[in-house]
C-alpha atoms as a PDB file:
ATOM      1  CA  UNK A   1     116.730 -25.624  63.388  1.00  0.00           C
ATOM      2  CA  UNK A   2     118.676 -27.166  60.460  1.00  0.00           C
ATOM      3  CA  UNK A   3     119.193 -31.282  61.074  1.00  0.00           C
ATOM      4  CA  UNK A   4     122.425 -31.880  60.481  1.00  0.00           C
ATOM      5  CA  UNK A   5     123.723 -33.813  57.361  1.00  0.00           C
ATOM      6  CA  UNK A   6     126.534 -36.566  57.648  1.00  0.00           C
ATOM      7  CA  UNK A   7     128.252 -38.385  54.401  1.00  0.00           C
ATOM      8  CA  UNK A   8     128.051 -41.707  54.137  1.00  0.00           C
ATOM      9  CA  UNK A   9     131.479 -42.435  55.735  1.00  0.00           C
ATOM     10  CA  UNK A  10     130.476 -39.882  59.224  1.00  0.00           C
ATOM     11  CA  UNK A  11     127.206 -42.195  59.343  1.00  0.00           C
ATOM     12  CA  UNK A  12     129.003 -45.550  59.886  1.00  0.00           C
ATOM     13  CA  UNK A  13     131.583 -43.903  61.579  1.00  0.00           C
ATOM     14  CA  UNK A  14     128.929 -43.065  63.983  1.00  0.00           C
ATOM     15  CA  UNK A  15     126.651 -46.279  63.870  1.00  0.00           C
ATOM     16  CA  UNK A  16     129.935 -47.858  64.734  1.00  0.00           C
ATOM     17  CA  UNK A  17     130.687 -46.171  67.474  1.00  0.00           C
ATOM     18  CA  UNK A  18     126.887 -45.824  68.782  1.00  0.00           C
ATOM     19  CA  UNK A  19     127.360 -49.602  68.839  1.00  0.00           C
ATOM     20  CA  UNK A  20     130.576 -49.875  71.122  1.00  0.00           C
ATOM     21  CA  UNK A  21     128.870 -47.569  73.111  1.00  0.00           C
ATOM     22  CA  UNK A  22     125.778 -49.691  73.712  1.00  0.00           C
ATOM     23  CA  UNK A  23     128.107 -52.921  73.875  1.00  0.00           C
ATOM     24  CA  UNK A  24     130.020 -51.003  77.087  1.00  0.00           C
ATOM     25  CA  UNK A  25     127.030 -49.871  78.870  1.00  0.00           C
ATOM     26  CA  UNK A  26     125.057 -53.484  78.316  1.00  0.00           C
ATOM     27  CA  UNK A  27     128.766 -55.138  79.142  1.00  0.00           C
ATOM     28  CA  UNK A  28     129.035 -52.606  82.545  1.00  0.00           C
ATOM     29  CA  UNK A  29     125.242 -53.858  83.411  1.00  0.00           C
ATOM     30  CA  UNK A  30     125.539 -57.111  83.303  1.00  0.00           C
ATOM     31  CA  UNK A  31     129.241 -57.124  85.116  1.00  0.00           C
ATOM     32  CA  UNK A  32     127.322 -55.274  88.024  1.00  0.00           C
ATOM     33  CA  UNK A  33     124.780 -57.616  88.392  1.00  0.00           C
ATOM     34  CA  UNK A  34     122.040 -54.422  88.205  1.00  0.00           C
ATOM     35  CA  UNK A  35     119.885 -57.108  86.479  1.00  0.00           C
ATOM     36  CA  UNK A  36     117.310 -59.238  88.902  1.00  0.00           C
ATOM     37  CA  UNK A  37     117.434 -62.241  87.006  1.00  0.00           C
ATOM     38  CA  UNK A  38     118.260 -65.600  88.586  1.00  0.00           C
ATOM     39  CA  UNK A  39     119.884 -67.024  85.138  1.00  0.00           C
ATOM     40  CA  UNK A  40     121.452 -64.039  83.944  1.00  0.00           C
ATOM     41  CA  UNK A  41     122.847 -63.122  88.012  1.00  0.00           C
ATOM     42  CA  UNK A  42     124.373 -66.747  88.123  1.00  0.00           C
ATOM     43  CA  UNK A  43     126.180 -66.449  84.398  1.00  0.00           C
ATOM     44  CA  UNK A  44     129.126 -64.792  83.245  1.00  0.00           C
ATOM     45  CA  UNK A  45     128.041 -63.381  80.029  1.00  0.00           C
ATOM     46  CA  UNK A  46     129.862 -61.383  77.043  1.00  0.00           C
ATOM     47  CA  UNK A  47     128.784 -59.085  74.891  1.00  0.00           C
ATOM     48  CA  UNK A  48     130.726 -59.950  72.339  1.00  0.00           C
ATOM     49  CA  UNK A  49     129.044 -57.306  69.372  1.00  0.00           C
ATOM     50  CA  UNK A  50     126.199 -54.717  69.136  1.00  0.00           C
ATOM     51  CA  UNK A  51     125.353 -54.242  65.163  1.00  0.00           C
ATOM     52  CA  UNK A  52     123.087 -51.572  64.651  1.00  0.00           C
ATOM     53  CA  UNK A  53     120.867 -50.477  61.997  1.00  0.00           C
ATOM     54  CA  UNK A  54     122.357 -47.112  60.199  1.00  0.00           C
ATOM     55  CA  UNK A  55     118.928 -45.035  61.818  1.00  0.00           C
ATOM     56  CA  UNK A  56     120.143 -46.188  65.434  1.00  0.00           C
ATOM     57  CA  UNK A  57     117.075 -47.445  66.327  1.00  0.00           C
ATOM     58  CA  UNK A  58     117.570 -51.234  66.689  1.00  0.00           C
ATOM     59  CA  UNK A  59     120.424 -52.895  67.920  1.00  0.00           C
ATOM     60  CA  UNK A  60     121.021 -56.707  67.378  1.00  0.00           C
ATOM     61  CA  UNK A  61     123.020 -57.949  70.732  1.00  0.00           C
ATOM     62  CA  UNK A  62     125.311 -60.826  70.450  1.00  0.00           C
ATOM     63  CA  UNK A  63     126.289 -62.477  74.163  1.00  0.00           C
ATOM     64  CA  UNK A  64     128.225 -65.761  74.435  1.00  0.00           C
ATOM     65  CA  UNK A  65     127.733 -67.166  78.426  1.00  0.00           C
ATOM     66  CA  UNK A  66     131.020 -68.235  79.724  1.00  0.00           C
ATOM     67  CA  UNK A  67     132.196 -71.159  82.068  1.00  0.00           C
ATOM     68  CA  UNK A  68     129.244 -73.317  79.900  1.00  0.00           C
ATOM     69  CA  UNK A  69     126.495 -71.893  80.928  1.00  0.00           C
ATOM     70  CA  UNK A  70     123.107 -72.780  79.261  1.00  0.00           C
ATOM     71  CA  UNK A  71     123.551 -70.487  75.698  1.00  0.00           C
ATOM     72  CA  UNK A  72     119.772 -70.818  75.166  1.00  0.00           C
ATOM     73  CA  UNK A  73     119.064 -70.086  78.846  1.00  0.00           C
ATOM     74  CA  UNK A  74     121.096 -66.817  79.416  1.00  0.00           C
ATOM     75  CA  UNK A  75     119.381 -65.502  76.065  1.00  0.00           C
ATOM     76  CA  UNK A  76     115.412 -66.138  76.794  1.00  0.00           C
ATOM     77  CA  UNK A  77     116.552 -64.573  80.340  1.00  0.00           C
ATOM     78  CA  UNK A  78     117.963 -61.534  78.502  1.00  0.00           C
ATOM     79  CA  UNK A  79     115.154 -61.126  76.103  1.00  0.00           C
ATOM     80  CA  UNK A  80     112.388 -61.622  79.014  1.00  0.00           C
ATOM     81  CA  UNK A  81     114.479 -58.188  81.163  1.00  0.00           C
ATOM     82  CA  UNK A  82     114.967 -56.324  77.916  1.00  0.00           C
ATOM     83  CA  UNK A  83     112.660 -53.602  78.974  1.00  0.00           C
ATOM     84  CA  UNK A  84     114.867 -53.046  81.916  1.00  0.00           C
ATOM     85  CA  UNK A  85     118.116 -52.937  79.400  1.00  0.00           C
ATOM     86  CA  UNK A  86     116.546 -50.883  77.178  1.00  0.00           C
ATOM     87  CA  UNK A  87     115.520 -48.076  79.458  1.00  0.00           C
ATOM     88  CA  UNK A  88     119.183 -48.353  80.940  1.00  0.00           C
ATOM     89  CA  UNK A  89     120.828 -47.938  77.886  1.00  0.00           C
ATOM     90  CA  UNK A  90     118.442 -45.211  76.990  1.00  0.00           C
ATOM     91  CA  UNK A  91     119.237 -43.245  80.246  1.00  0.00           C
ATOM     92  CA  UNK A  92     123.123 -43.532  79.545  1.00  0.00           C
ATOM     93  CA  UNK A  93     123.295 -43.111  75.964  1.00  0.00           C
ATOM     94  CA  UNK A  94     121.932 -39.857  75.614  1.00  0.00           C
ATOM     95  CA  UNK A  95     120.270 -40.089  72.147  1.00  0.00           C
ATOM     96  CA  UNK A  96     116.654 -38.530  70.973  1.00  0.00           C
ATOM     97  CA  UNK A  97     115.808 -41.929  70.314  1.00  0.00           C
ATOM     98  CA  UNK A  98     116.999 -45.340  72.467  1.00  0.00           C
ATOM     99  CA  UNK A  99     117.917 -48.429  70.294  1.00  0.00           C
ATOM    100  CA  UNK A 100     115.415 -51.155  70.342  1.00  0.00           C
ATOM    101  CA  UNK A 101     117.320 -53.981  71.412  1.00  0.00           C
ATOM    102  CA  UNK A 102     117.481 -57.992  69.959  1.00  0.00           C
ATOM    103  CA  UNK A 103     119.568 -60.210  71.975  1.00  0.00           C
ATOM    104  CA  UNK A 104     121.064 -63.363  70.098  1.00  0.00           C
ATOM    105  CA  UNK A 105     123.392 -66.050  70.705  1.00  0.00           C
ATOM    106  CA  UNK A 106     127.531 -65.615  69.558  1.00  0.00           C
ATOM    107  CA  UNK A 107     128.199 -67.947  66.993  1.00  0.00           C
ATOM    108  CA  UNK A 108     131.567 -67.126  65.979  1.00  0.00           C
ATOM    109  CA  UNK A 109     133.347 -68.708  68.050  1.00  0.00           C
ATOM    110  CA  UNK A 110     131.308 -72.032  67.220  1.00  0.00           C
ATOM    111  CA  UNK A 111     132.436 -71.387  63.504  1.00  0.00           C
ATOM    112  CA  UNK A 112     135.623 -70.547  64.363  1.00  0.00           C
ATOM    113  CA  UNK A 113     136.550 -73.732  66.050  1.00  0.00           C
ATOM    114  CA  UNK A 114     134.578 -75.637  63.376  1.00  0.00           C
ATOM    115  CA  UNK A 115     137.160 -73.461  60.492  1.00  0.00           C
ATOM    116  CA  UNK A 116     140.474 -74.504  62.775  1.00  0.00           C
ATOM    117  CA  UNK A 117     139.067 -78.421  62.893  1.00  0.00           C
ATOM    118  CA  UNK A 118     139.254 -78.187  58.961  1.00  0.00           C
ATOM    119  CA  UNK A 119     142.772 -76.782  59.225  1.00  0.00           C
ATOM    120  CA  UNK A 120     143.991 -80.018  61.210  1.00  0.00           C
ATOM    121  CA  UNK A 121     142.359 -82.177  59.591  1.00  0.00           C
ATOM    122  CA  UNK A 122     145.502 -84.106  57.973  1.00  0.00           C
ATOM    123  CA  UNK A 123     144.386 -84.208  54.316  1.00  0.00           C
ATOM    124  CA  UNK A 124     143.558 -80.371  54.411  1.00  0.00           C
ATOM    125  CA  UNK A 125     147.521 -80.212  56.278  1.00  0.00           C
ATOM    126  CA  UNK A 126     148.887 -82.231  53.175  1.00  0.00           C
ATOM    127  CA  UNK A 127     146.915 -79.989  50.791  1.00  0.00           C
ATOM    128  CA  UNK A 128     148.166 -77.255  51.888  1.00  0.00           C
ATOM    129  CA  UNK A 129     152.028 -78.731  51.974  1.00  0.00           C
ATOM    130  CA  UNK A 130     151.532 -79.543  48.450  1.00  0.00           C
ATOM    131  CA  UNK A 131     150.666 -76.048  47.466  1.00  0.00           C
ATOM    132  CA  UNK A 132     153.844 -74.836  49.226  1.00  0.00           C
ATOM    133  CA  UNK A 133     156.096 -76.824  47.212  1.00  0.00           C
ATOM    134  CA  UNK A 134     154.490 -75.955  44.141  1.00  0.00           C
ATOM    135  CA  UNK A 135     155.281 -72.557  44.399  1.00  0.00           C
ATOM    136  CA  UNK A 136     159.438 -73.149  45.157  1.00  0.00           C
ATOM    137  CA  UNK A 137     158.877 -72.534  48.831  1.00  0.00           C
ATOM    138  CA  UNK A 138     160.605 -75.389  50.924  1.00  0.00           C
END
């Protein structure tokens, strides 16, 4: 049997969607509460992106805890009942091979917040009305 070829664009198409699909099913998990995990029971976690590598085959797992849980906490707890993940997503996914999966922390919104600080910061605002009037805008 022939293995099918995909272009460039089909492949990250598909990596992309692999990826949502993994994010869903991990998301749908850990919403249920199917993991026996003190930390990760008593946390309300996201998972806010699933990047994977373009052969499918590992999956980097970015979860941000909510209500201020421990960040550091929820992670070692995912990373100690990835087995149990893994062989979840495998069953649900459907693919030859399952992802192998790396959970880290969601920094984004850390650098967002740190990016929107800058913004307010008054000299940045009086930059940035000086560059406004300097191009005829009121």
């Amino acid at each position: 049997m022939a293995r099918q070829q995909f272009t460039a664009e089909q492949q990250s198409v598909r990596v992309l969607k692999v990826g949502e699909r993994v994010r869903h099913i991990l998301s749908e998990l850990l919403a249920r509460g199917e993991v026996h995990d003190d930390v990760v029971s008593a946390s309300n976690i996201a998972v806010t992106e699933v990047r994977m590598t373009p052969d499918l085959r590992n999956a980097t797992v970015y979860v941000k805890p909510l209500l201020g849980s421990e960040e550091d906490e929820v992670v070692k707890a995912l990373r100690q009942n990835t087995a149990f993940l893994q062989r979840e997503v495998a069953k649900r996914l459907g693919l030859k091979f399952a992802p192998k999966l790396k959970f880290r922390a969601d920094e984004s919104f850390d650098e967002a917040d740190r990016i929107e600080s800058l913004l307010r910061d008054p000299k940045v605002a009086r930059d940035l009305a000086d560059d406004g009037e300097e191009d005829g805008a009121p």
